[in-house]
N, C-alpha and C. Protein backbone atom coordinates (compact mmCIF):
# COMPACT_ATOMS: atom_id res chain seq x y z
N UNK A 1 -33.90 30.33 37.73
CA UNK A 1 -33.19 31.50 37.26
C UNK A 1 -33.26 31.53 35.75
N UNK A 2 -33.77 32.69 35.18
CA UNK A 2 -33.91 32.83 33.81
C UNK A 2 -32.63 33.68 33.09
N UNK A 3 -31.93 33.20 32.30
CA UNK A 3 -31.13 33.89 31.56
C UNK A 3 -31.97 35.29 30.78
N UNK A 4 -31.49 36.12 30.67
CA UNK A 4 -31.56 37.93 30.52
C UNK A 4 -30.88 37.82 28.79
N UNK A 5 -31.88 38.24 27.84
CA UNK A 5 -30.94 38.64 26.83
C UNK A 5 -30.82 40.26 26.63
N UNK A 6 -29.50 40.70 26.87
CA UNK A 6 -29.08 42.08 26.33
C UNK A 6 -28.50 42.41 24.94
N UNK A 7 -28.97 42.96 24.61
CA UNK A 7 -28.25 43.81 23.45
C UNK A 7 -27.28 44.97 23.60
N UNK A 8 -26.04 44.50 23.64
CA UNK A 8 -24.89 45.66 24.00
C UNK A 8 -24.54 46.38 22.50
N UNK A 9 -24.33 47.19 22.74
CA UNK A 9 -23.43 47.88 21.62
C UNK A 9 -22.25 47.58 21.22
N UNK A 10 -20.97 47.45 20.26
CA UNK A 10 -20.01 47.07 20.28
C UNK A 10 -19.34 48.20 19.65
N UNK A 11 -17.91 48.67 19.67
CA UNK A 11 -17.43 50.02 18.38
C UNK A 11 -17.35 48.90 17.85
N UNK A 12 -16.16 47.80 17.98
CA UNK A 12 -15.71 46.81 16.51
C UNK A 12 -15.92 45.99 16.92
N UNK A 13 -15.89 45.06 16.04
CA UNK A 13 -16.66 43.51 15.85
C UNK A 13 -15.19 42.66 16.51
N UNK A 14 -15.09 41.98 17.44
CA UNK A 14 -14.20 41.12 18.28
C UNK A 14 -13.28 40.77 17.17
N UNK A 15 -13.42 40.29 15.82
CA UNK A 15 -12.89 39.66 14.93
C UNK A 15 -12.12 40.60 14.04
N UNK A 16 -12.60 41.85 13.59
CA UNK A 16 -11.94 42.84 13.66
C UNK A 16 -11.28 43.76 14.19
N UNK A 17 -10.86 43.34 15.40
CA UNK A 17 -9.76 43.65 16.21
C UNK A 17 -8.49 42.57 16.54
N UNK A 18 -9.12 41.59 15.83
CA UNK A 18 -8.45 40.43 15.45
C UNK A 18 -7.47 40.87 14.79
N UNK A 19 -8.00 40.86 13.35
CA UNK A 19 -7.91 41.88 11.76
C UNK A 19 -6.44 42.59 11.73
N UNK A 20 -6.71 43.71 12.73
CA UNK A 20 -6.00 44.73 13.03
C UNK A 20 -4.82 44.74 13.27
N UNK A 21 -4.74 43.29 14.88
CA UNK A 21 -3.38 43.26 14.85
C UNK A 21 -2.53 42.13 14.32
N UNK A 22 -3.62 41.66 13.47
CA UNK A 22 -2.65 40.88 12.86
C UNK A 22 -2.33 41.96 11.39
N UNK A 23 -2.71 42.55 10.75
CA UNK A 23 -1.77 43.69 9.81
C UNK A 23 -0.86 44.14 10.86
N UNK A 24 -1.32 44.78 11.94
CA UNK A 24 0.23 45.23 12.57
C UNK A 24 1.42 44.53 12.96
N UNK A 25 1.34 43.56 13.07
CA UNK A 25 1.89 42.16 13.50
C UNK A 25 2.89 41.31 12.39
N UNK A 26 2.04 41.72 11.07
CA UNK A 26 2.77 41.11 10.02
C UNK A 26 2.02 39.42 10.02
N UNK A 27 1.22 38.96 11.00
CA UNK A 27 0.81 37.52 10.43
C UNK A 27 0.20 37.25 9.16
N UNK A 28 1.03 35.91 9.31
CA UNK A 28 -0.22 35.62 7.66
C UNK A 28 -1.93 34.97 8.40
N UNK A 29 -2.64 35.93 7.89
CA UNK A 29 -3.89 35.11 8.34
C UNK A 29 -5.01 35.34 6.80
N UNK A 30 -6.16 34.93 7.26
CA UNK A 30 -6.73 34.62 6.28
C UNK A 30 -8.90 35.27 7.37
N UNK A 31 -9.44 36.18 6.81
CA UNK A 31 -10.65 36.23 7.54
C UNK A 31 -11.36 35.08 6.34
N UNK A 32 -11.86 33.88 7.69
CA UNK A 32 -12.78 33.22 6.89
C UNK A 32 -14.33 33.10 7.12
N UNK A 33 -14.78 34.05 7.42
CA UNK A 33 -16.10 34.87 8.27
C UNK A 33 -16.19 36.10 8.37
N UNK A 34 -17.69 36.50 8.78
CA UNK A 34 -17.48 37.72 9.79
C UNK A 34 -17.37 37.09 11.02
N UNK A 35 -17.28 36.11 11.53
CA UNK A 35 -17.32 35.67 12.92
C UNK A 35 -15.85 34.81 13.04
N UNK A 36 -14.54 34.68 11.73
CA UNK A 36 -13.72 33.91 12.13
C UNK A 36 -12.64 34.30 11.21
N UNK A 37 -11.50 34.71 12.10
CA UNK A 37 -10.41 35.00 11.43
C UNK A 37 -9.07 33.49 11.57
N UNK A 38 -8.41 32.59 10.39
CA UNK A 38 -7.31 31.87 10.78
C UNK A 38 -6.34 32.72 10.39
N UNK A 39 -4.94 32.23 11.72
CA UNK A 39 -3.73 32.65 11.62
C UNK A 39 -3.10 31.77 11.34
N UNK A 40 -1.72 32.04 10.77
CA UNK A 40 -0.98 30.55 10.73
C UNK A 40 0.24 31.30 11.41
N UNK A 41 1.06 30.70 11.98
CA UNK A 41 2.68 30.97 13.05
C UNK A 41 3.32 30.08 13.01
N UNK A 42 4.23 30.37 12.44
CA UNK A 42 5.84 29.33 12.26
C UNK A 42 6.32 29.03 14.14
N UNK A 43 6.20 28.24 14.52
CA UNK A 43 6.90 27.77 16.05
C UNK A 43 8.46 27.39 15.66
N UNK A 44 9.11 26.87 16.50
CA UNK A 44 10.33 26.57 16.76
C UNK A 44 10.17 24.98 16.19
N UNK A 45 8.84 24.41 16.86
CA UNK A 45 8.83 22.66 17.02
C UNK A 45 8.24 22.22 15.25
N UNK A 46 6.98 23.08 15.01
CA UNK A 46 6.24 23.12 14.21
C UNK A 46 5.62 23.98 13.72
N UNK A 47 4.53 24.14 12.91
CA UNK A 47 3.83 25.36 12.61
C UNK A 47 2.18 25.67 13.13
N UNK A 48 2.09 26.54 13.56
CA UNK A 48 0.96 26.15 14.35
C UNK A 48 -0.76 27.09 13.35
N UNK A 49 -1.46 26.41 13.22
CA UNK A 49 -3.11 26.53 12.80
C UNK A 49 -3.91 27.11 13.94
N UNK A 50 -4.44 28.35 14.06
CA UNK A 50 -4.67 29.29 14.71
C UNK A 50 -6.20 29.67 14.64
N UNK A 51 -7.47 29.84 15.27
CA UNK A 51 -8.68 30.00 14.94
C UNK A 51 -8.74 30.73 15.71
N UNK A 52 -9.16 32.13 15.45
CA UNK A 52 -9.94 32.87 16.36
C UNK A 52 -11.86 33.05 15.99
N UNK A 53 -12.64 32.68 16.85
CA UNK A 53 -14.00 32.44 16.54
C UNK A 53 -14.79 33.40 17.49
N UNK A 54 -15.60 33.83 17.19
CA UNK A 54 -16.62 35.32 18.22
C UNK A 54 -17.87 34.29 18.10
N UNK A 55 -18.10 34.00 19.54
CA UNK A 55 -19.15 33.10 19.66
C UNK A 55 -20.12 34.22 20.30
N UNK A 56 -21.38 34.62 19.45
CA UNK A 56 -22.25 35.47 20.13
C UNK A 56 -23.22 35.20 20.95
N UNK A 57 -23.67 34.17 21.00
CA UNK A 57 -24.27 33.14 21.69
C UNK A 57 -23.84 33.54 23.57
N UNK A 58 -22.98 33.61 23.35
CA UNK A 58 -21.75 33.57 25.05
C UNK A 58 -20.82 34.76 25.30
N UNK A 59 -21.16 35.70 23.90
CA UNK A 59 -20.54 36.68 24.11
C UNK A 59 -18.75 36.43 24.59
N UNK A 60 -18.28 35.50 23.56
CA UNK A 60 -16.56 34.86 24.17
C UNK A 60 -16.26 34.62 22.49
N UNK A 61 -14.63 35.17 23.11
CA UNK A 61 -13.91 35.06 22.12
C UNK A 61 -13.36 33.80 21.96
N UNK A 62 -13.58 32.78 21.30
CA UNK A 62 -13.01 30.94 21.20
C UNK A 62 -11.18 31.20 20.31
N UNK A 63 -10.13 30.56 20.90
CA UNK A 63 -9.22 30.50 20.70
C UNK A 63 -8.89 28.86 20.38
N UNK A 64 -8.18 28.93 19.34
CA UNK A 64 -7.90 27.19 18.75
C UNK A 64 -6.53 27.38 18.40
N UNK A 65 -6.07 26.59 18.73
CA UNK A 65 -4.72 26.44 18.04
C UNK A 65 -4.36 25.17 17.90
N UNK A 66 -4.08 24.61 16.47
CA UNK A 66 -3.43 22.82 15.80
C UNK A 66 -2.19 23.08 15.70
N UNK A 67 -1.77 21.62 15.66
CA UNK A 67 -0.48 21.46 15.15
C UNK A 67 -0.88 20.07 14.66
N UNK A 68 0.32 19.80 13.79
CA UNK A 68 0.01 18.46 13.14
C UNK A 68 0.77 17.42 13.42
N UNK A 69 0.13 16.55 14.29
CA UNK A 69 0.97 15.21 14.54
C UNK A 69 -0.22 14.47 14.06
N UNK A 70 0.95 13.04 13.78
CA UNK A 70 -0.47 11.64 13.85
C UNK A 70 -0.27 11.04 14.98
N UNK A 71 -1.87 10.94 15.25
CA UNK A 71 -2.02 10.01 16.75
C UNK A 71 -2.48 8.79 16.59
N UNK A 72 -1.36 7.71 16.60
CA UNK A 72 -2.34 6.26 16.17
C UNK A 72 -3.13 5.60 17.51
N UNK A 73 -3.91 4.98 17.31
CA UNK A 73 -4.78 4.30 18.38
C UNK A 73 -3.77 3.59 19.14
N UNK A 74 -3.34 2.87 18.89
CA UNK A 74 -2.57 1.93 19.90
C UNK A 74 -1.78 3.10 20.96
N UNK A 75 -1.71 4.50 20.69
CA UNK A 75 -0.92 5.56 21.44
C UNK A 75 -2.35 6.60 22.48
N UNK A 76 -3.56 5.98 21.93
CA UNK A 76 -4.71 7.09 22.52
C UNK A 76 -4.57 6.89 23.96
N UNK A 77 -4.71 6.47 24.75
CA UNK A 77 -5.08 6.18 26.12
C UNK A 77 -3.81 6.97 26.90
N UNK A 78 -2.14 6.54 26.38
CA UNK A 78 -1.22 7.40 26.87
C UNK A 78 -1.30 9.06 26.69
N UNK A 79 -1.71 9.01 25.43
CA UNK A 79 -2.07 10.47 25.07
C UNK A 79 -2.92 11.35 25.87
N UNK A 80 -4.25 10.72 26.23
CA UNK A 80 -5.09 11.15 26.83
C UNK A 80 -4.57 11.23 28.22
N UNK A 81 -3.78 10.94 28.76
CA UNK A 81 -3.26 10.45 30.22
C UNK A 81 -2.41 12.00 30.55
N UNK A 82 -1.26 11.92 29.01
CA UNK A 82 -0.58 12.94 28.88
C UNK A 82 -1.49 14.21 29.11
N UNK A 83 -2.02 14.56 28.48
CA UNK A 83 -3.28 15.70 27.99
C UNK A 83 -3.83 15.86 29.33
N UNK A 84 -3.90 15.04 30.57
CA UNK A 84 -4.57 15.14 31.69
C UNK A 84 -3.63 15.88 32.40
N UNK A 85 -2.27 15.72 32.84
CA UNK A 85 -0.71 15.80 33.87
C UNK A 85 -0.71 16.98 32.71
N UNK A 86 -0.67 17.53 31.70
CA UNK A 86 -0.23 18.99 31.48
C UNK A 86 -1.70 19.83 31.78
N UNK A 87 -3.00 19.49 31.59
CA UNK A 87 -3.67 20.58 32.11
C UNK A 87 -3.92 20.49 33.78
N UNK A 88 -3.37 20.00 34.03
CA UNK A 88 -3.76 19.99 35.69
C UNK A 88 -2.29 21.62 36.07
N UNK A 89 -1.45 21.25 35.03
CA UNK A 89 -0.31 22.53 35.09
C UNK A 89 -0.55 24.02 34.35
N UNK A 90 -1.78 23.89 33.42
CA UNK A 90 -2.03 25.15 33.41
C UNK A 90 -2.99 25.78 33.68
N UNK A 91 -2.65 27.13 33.93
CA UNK A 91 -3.32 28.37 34.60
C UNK A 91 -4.35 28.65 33.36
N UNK A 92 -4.22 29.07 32.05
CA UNK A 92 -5.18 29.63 31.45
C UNK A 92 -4.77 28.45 29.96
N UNK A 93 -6.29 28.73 29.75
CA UNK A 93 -6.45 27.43 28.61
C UNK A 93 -6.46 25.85 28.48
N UNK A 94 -6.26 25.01 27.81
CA UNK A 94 -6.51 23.66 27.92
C UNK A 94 -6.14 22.86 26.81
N UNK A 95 -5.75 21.67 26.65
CA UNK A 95 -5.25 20.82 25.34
C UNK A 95 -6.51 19.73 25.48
N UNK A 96 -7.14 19.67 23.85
CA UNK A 96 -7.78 18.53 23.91
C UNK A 96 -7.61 17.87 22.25
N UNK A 97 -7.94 16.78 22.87
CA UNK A 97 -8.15 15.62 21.60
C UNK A 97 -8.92 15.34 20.74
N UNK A 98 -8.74 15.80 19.37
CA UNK A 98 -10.18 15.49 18.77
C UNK A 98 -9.64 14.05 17.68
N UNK A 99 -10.43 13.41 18.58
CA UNK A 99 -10.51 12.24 17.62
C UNK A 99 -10.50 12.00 16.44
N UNK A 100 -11.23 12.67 15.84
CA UNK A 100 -12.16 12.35 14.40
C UNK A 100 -11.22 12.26 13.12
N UNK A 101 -10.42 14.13 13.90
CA UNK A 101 -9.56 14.38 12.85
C UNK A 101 -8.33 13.87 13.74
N UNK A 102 -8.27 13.31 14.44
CA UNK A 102 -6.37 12.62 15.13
C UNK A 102 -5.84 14.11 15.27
N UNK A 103 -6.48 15.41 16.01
CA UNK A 103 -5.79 16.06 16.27
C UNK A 103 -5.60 16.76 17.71
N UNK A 104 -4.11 17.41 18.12
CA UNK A 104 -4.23 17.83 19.57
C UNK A 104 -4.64 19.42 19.26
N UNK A 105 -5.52 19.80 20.20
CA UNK A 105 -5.74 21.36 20.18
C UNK A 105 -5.50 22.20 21.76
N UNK A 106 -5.18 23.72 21.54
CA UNK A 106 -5.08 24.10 22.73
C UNK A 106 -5.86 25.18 22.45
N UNK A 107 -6.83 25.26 23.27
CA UNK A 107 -8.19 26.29 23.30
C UNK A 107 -7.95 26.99 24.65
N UNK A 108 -8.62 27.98 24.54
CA UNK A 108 -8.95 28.92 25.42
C UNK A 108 -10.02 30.30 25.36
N UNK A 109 -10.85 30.27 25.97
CA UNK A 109 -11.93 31.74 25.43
C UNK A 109 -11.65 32.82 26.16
N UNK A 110 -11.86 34.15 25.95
CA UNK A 110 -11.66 35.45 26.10
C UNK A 110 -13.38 35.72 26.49
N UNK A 111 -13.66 35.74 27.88
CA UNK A 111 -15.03 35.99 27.72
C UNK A 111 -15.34 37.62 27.74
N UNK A 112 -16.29 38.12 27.04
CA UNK A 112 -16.76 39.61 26.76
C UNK A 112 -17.39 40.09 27.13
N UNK A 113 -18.67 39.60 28.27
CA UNK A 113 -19.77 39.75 28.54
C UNK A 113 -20.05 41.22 28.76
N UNK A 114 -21.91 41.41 28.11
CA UNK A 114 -21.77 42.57 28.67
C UNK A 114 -20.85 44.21 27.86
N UNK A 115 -20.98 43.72 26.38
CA UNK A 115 -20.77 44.38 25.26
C UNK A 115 -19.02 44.83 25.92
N UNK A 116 -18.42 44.17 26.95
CA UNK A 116 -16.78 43.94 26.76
C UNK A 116 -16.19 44.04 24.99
N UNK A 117 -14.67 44.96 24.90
CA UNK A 117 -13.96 44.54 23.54
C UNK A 117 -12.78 44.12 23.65
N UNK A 118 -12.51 43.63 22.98
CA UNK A 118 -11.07 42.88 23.09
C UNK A 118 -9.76 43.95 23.18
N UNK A 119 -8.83 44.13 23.63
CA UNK A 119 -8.26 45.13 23.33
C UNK A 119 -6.83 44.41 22.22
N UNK A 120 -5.75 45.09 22.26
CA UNK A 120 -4.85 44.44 21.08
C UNK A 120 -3.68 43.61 21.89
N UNK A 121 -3.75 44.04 23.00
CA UNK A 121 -2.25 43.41 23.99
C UNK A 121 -3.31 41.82 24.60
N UNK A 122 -4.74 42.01 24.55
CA UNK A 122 -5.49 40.65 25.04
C UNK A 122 -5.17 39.77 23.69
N UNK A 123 -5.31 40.02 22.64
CA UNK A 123 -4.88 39.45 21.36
C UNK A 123 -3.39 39.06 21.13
N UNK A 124 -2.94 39.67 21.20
CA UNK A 124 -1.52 39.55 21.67
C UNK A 124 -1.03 38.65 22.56
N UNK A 125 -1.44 38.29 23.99
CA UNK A 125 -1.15 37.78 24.63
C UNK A 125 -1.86 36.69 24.75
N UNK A 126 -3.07 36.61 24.26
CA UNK A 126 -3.70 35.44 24.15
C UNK A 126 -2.86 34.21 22.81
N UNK A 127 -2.48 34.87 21.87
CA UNK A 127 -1.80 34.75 21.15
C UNK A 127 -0.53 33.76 21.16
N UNK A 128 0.28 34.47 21.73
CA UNK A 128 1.88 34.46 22.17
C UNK A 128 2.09 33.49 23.90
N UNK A 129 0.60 33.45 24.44
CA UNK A 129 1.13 32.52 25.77
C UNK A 129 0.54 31.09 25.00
N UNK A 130 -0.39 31.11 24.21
CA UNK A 130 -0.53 30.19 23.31
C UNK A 130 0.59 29.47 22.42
N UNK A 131 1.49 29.82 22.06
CA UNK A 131 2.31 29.32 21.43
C UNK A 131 3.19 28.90 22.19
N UNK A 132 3.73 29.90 23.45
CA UNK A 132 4.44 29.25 24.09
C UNK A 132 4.04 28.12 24.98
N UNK A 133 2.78 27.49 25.17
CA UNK A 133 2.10 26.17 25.72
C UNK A 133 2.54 25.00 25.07
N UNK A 134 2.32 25.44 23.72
CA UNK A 134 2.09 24.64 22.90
C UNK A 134 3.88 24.19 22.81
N UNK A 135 4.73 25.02 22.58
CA UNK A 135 5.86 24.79 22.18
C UNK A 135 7.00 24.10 23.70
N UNK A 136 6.18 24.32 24.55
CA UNK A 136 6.89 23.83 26.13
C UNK A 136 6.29 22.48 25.67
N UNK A 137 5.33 21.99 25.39
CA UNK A 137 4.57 20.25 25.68
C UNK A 137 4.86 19.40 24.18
N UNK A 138 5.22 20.63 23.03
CA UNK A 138 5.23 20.23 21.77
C UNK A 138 6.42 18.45 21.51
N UNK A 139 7.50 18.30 22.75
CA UNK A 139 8.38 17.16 22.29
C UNK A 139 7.72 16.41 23.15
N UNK A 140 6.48 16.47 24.38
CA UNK A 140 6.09 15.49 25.09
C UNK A 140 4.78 14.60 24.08
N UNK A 141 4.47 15.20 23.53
CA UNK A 141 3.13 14.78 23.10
C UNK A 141 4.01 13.91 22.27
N UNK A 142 5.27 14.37 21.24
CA UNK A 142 5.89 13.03 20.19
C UNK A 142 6.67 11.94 20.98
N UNK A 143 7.20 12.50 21.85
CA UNK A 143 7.51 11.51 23.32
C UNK A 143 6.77 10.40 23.04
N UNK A 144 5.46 10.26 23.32
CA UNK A 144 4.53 9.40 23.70
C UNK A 144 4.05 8.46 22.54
N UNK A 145 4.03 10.10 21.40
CA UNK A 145 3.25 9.37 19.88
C UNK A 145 4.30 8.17 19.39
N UNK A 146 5.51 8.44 19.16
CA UNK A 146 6.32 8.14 18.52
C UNK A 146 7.75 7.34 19.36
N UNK A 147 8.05 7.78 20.40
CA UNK A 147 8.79 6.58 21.41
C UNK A 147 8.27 5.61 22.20
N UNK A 148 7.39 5.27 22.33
CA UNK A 148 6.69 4.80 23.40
C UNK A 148 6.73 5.03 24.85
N UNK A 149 6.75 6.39 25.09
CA UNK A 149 7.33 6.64 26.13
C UNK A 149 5.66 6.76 27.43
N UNK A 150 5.72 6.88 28.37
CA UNK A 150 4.85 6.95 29.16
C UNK A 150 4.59 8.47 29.24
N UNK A 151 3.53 8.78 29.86
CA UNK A 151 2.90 10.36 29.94
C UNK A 151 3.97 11.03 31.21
N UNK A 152 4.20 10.02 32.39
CA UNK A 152 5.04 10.76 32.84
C UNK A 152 6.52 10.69 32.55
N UNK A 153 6.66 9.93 31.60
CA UNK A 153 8.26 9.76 31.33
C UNK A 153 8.28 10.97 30.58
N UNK A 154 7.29 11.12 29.18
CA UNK A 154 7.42 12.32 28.58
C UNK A 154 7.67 13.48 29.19
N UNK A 155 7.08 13.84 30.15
CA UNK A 155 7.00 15.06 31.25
C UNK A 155 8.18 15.40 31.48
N UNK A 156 8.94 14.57 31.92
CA UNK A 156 10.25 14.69 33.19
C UNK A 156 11.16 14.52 32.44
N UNK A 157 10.97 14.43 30.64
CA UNK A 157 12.44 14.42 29.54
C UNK A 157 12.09 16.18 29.06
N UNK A 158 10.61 16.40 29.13
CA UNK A 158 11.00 17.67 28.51
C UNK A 158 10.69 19.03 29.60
N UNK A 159 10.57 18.50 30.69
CA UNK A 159 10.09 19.44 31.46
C UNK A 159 11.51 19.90 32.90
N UNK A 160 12.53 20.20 32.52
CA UNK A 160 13.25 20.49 32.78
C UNK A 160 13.90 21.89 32.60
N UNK A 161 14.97 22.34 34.19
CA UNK A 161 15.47 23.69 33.61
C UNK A 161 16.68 23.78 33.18
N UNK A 162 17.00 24.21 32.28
CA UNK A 162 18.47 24.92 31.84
C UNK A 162 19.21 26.10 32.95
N UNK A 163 20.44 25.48 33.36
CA UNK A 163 20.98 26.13 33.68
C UNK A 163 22.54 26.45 33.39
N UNK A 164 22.79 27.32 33.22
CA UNK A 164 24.85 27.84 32.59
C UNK A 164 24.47 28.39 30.91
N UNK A 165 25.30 27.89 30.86
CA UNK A 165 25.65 28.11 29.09
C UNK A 165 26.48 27.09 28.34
N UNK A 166 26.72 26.81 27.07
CA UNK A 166 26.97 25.99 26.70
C UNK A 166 28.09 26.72 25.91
């Protein structure tokens, strides 16, 4: 089977629809490309480092989002364990580890195929279920870094429901 290259048309460039709603939005971002806009978003836990990237290659929109913890070695293996028991729980996107720089990321792509455009509520929501991933797992991951806690101990301290009022 031979891959087909098409040339679709686009009205706007994936990244400039990026652009857009983040002026409407009020984020602080920064275009550091024609192919890459960063956002930055104040969370509840932390502040979160935001990449949106237009991979033309695959015709997909690449979604990144950091936060900044340190991950020391003697904590990698729990970490990685952790990082396994929360993506087996989600539906869209994924947390991974990049070594190099000791950082956790939660990615996810928007695929376009087929001169597809992004619309502003896919930005939006790609956005905003992103943060809220990040901000549900954000005390498990220091759980682990920083108490020595196990991947499933972390889980079952922060993965609980509220119920009444206080």
């Amino acid at each position: 089977m031979s891959l087909i290259e098409l040339d679709y048309y686009r009205a706007a460039h994936p990244v400039d629809v990026i652009e857009q709603v983040a002026h409407l939005n009020d984020w602080n971002f920064e275009r550091t490309g024609d192919d890459e806009i960063a956002v930055a978003v104040e969370g509840h836990w932390t502040n979160y480092h935001i990449s949106y990237a237009w991979m033309e290659d695959f015709e997909s929109l690449h979604f990144a989002c950091g936060f900044d913890v340190k991950v020391h070695d003697s904590r990698f293996a729990e970490l990685m364990r952790l990082i396994s028991q929360i993506n087996e729980q989600l539906l869209m996107g994924h947390f991974d580890l990049w070594e190099q720089e000791g950082a956790i990321m939660f990615r996810h792509s928007l695929l376009l195929a087929g001169g597809a455009e992004p619309t502003e509520a896919q930005v939006e929501v790609m956005l905003s279920s992103a943060i809220e991933t990040c901000e549900a797992y954000y005390q498990a991951f220091q759980f682990v870094l920083w108490s020595g806690a196990t991947a499933r101990e972390a889980l079952e301290s922060t993965m609980f429901e509220t119920v009444g009022e206080a």
